[in-house]
PDB file of N, CA and C in Angstrom:
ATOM      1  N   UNK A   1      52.779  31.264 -78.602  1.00  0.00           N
ATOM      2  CA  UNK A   1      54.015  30.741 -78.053  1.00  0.00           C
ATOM      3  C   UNK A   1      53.792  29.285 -77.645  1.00  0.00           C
ATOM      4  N   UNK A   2      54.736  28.237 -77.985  1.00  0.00           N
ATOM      5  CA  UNK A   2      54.216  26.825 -77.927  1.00  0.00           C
ATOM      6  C   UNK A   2      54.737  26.606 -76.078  1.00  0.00           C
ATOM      7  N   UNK A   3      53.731  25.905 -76.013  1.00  0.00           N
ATOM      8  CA  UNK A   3      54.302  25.209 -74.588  1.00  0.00           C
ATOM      9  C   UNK A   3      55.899  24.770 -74.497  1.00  0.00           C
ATOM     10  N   UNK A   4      56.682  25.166 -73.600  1.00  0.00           N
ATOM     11  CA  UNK A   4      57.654  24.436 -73.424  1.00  0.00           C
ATOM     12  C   UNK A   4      57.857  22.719 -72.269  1.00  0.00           C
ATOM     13  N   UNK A   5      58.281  21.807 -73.093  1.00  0.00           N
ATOM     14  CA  UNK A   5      57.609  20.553 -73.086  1.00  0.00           C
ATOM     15  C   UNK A   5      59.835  19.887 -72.956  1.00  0.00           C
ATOM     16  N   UNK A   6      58.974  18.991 -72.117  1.00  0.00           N
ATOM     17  CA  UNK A   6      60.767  18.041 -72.032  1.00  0.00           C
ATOM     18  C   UNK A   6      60.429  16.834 -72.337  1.00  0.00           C
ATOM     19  N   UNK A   7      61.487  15.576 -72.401  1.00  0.00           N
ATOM     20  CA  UNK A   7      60.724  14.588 -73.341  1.00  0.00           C
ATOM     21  C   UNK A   7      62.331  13.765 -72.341  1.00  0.00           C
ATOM     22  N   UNK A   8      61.793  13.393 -71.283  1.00  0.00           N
ATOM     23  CA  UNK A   8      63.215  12.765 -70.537  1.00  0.00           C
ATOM     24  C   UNK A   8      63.635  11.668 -71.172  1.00  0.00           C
ATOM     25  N   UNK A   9      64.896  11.140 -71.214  1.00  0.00           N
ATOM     26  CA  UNK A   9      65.440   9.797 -71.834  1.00  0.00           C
ATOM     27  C   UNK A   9      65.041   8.413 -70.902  1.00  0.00           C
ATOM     28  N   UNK A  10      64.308   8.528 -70.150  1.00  0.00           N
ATOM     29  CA  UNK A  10      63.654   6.995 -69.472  1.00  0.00           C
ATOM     30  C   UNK A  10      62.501   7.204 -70.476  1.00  0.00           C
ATOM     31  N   UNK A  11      61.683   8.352 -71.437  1.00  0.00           N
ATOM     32  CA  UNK A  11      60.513   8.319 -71.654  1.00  0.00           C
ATOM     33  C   UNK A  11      60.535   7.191 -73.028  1.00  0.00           C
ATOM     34  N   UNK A  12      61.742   7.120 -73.620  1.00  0.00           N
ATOM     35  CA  UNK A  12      62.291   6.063 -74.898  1.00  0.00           C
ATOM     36  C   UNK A  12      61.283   4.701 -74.725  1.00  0.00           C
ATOM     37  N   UNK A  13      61.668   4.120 -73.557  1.00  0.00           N
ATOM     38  CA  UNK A  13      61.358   2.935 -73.245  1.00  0.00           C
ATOM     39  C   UNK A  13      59.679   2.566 -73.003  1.00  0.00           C
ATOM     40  N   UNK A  14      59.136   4.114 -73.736  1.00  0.00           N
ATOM     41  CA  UNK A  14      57.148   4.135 -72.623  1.00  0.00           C
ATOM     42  C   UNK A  14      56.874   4.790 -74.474  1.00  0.00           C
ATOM     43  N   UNK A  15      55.049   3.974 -74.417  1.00  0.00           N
ATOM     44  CA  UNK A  15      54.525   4.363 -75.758  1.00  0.00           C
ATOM     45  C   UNK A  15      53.782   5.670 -74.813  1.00  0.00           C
ATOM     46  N   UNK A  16      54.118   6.518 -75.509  1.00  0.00           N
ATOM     47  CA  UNK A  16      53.148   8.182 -74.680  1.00  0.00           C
ATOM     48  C   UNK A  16      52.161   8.454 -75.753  1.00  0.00           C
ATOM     49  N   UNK A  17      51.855   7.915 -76.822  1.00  0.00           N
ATOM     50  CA  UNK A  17      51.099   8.660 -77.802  1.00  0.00           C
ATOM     51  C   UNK A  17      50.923   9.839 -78.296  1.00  0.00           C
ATOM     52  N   UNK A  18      52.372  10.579 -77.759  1.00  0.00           N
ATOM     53  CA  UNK A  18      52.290  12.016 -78.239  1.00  0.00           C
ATOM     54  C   UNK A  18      52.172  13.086 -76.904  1.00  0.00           C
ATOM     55  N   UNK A  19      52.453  12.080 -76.136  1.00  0.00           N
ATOM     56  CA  UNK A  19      52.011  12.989 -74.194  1.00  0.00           C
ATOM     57  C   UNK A  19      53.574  13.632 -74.287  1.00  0.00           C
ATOM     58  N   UNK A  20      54.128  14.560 -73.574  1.00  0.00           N
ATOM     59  CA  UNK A  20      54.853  14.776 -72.802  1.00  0.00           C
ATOM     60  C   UNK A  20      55.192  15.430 -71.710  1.00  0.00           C
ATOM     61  N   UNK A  21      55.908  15.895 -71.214  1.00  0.00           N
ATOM     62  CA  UNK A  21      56.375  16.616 -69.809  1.00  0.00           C
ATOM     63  C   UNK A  21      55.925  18.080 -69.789  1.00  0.00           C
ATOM     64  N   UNK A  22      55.227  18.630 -69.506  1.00  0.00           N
ATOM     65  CA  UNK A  22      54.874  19.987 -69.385  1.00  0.00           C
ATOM     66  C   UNK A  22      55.521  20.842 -68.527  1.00  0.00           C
ATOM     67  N   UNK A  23      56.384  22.183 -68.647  1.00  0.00           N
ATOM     68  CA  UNK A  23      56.964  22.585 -67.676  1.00  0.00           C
ATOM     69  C   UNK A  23      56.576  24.161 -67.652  1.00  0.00           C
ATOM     70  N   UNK A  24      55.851  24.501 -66.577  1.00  0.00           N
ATOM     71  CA  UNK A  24      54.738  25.614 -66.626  1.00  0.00           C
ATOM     72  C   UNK A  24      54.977  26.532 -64.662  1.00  0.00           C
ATOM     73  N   UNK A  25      54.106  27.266 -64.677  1.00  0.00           N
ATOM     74  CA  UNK A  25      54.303  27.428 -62.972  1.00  0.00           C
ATOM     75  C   UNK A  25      52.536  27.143 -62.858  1.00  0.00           C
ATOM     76  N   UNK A  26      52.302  27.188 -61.428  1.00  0.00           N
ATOM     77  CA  UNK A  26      51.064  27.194 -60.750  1.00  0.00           C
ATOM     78  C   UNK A  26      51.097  28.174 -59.685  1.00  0.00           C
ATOM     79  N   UNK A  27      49.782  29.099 -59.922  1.00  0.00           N
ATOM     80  CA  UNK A  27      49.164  29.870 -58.935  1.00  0.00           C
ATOM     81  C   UNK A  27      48.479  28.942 -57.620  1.00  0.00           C
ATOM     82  N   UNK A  28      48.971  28.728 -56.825  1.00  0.00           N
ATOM     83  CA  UNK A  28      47.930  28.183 -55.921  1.00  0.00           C
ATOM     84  C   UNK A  28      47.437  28.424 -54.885  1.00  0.00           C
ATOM     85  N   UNK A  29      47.636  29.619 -54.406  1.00  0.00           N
ATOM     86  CA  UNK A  29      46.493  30.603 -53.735  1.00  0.00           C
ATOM     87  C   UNK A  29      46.742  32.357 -54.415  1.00  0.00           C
ATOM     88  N   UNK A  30      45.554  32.863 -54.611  1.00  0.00           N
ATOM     89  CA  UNK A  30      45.662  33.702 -55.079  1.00  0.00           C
ATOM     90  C   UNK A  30      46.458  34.648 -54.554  1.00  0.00           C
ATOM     91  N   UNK A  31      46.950  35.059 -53.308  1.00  0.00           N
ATOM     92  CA  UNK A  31      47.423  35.900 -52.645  1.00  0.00           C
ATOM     93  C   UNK A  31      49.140  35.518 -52.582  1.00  0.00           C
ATOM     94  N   UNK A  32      49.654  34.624 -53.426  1.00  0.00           N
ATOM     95  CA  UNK A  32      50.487  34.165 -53.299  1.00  0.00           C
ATOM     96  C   UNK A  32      51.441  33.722 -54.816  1.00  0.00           C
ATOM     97  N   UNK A  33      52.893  33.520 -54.734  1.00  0.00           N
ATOM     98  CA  UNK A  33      53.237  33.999 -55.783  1.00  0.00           C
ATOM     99  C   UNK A  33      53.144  32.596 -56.672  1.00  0.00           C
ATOM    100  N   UNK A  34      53.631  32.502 -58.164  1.00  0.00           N
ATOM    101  CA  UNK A  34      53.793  31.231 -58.651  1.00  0.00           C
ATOM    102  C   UNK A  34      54.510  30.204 -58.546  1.00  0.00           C
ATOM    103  N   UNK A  35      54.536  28.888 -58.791  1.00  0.00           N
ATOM    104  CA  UNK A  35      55.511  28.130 -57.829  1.00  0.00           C
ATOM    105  C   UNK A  35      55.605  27.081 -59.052  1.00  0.00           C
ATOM    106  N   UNK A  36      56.716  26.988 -59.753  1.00  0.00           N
ATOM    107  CA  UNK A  36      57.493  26.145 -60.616  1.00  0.00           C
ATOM    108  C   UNK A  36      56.539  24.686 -60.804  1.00  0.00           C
ATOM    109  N   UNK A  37      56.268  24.069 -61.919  1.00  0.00           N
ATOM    110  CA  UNK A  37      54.880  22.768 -61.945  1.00  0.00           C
ATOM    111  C   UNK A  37      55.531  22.276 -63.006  1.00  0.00           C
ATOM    112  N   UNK A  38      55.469  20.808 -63.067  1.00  0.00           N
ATOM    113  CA  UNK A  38      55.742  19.590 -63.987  1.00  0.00           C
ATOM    114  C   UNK A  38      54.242  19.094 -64.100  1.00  0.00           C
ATOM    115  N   UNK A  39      53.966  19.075 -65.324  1.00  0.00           N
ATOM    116  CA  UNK A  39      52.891  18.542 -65.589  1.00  0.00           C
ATOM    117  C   UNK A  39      53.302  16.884 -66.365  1.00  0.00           C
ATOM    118  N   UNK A  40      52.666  15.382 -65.826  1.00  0.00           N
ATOM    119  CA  UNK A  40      53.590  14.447 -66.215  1.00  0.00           C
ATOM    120  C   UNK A  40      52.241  13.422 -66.582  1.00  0.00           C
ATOM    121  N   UNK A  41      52.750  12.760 -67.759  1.00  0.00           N
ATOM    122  CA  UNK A  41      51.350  12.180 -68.201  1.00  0.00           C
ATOM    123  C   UNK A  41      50.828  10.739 -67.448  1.00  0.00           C
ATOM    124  N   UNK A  42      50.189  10.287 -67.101  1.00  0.00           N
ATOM    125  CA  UNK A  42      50.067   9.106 -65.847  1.00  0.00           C
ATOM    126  C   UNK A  42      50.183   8.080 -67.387  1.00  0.00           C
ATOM    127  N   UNK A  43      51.089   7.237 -66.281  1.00  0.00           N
ATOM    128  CA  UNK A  43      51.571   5.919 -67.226  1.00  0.00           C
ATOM    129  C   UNK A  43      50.967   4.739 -66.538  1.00  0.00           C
ATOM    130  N   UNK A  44      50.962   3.386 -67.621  1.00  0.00           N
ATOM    131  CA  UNK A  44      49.741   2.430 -66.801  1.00  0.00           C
ATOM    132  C   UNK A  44      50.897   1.471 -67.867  1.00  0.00           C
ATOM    133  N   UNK A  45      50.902  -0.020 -67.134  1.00  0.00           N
ATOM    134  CA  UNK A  45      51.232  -1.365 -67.765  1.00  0.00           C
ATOM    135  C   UNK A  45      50.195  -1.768 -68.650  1.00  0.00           C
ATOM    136  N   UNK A  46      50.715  -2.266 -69.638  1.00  0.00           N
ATOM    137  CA  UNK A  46      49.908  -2.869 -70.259  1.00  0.00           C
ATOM    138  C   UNK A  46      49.804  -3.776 -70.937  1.00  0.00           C
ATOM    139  N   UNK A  47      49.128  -4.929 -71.739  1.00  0.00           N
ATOM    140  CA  UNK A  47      49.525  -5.823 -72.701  1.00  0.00           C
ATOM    141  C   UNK A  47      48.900  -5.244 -74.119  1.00  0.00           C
ATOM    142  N   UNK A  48      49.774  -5.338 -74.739  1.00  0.00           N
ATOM    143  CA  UNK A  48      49.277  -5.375 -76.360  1.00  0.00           C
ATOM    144  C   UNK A  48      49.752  -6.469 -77.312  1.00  0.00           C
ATOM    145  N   UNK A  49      48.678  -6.698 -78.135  1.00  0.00           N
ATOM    146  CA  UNK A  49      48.713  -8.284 -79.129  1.00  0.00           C
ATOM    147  C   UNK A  49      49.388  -7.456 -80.151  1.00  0.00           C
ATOM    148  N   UNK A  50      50.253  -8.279 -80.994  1.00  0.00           N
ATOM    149  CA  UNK A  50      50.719  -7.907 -82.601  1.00  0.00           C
ATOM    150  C   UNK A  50      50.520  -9.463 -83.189  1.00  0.00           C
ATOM    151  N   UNK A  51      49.721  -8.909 -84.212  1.00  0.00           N
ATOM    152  CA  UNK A  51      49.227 -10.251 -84.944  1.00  0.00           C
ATOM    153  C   UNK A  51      50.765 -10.566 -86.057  1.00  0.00           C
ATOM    154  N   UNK A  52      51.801  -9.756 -86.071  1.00  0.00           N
ATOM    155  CA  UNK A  52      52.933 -10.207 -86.898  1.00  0.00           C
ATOM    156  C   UNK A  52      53.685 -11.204 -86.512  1.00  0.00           C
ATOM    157  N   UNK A  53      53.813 -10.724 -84.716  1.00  0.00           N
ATOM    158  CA  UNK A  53      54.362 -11.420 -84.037  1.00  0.00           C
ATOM    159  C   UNK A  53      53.543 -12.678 -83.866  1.00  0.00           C
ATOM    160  N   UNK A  54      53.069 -12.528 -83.367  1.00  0.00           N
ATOM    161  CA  UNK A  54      51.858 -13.394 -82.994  1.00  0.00           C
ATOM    162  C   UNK A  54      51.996 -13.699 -81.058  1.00  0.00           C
ATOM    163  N   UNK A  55      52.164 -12.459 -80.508  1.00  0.00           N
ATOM    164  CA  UNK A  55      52.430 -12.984 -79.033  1.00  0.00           C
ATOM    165  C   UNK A  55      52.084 -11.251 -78.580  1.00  0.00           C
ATOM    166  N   UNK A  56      52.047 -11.749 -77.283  1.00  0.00           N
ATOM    167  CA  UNK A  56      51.587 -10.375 -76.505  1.00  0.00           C
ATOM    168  C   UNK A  56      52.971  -9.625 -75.885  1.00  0.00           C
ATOM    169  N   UNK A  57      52.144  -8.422 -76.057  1.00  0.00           N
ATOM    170  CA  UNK A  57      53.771  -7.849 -75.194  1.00  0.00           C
ATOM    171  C   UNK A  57      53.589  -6.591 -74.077  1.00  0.00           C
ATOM    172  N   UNK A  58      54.198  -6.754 -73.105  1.00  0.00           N
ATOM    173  CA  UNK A  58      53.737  -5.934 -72.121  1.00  0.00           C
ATOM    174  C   UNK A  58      54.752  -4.909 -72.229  1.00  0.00           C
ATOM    175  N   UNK A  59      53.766  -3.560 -72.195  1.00  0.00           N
ATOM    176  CA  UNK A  59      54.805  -1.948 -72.507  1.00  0.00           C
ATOM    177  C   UNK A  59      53.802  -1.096 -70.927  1.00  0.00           C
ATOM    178  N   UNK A  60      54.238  -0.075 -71.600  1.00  0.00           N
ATOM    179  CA  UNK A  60      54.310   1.026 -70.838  1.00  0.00           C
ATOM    180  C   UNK A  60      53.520   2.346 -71.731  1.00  0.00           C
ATOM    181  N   UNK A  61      52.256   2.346 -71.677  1.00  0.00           N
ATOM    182  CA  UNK A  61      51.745   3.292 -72.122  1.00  0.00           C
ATOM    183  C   UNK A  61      50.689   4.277 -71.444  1.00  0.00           C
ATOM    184  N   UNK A  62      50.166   5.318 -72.052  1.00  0.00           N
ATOM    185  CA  UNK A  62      49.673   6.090 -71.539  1.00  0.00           C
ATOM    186  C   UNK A  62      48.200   5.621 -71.965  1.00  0.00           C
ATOM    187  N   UNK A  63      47.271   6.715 -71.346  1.00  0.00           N
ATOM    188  CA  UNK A  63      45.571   6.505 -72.239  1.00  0.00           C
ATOM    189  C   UNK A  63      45.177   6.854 -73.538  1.00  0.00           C
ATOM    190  N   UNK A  64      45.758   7.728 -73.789  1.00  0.00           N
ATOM    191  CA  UNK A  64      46.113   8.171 -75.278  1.00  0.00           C
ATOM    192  C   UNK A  64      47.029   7.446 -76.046  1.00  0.00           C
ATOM    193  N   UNK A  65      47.504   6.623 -75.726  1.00  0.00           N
ATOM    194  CA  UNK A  65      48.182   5.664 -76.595  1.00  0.00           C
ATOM    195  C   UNK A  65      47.175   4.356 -76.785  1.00  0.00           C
ATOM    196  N   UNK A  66      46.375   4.113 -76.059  1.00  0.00           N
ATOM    197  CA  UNK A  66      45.489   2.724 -76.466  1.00  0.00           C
ATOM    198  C   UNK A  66      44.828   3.008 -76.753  1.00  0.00           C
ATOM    199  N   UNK A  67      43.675   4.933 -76.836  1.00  0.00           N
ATOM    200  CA  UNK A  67      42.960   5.115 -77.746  1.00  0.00           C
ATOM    201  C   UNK A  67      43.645   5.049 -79.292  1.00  0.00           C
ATOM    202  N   UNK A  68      44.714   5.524 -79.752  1.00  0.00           N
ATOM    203  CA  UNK A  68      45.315   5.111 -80.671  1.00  0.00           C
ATOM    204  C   UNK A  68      45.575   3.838 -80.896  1.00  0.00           C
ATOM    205  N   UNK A  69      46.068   3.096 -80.303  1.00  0.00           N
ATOM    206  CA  UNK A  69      46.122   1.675 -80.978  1.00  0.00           C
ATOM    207  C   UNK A  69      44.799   1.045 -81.064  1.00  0.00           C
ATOM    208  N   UNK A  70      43.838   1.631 -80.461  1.00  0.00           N
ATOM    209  CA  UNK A  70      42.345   1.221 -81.050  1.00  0.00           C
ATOM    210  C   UNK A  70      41.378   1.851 -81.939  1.00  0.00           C
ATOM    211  N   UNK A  71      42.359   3.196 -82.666  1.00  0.00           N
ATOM    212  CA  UNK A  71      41.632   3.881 -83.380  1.00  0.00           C
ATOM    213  C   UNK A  71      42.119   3.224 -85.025  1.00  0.00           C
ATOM    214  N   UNK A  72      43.688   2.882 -84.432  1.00  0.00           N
ATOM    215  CA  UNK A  72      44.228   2.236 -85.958  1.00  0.00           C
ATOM    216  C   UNK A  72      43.847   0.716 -85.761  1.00  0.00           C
ATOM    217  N   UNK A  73      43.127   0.114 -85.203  1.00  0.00           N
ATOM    218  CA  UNK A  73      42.544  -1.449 -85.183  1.00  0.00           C
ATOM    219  C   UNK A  73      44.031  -2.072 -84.874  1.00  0.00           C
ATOM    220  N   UNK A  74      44.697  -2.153 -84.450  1.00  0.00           N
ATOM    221  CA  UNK A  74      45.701  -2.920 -83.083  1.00  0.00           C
ATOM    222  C   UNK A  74      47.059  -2.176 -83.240  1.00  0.00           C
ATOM    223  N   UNK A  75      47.639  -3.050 -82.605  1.00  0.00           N
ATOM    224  CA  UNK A  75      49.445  -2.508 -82.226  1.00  0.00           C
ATOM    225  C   UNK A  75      49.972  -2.283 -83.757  1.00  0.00           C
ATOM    226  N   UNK A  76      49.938  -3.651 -84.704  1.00  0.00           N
ATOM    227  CA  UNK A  76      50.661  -3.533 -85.318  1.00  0.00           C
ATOM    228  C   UNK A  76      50.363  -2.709 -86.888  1.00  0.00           C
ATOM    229  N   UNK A  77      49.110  -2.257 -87.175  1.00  0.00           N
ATOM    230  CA  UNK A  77      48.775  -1.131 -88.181  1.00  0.00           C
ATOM    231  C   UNK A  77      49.245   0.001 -86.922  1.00  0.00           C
ATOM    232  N   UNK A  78      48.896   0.056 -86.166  1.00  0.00           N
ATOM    233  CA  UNK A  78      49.555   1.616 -85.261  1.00  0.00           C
ATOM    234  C   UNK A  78      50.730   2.008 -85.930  1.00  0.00           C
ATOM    235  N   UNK A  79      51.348   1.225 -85.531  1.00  0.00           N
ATOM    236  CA  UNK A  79      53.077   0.652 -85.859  1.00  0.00           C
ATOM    237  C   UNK A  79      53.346   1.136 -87.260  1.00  0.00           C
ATOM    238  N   UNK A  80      52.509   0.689 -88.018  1.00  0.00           N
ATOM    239  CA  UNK A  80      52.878   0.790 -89.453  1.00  0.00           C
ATOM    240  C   UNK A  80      52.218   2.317 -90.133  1.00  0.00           C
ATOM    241  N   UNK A  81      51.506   2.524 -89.358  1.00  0.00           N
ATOM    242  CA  UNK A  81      51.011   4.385 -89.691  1.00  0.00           C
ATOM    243  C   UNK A  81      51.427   5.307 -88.909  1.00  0.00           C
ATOM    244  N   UNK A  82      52.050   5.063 -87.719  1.00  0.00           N
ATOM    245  CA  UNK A  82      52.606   6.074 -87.619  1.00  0.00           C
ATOM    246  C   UNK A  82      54.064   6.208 -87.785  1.00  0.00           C
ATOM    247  N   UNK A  83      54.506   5.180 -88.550  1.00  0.00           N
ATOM    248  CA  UNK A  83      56.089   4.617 -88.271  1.00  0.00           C
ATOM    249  C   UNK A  83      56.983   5.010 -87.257  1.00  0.00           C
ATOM    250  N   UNK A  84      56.416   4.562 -86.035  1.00  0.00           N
ATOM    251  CA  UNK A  84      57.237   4.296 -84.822  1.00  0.00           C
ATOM    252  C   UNK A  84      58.312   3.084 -84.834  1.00  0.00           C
ATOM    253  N   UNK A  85      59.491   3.247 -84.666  1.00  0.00           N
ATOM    254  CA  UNK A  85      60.915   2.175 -84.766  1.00  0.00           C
ATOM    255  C   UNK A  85      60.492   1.389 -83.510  1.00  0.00           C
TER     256      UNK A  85
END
C-alpha cells in the first residue's frame, strides 16, 4: 500500500527533488493511543548557477535536490534530464 503523500500548492514555488508531505499517525508512548503526524521535508535557501543563463539564482530547495543537481553536474543538465518546466 503506497504511502499517502500531499504535495501543497505553496510546494510549486520550492525544488523538493522528489520530497513530499507525508501523512501517517505516531505512537508516542506506548501506553497511549496514535496521534495524527505530518511528516515535512526541511527546506533550506539556496543559490544555484545555470551556465545558460549565465547568472545565479536563489530557490528554495531541499537536500535531496542539490544532491541531484550535483549528481547531474549543475542546475541546468538537471533541468534538461529531468524535464522540470
Amino acid at each position: 500500500m503506497p504511502l499517502p503523500t500531499t504535495f501543497p500548492v505553496e510546494f510549486e514555488k520550492v525544488l523538493l527533488g522528489g520530497e513530499m508531505v507525508i501523512r501517517g499517525h505516531e505512537k508516542r508512548k506506548s501506553d497511549r493511543r496514535r496521534v495524527p503526524h505530518f511528516w515535512v521535508p526541511q527546506l533550506y535557501r539556496s543559490v544555484v548557477y545555470s551556465e545558460i543563463l549565465n547568472k545565479r539564482i536563489s530557490a528554495i530547495v531541499t537536500r535531496r535536490q542539490i544532491q541531484l543537481i550535483h549528481e547531474y553536474k549543475g542546475f541546468d543538465n538537471y533541468l534538461l534530464q529531468v524535464g522540470v518546466m
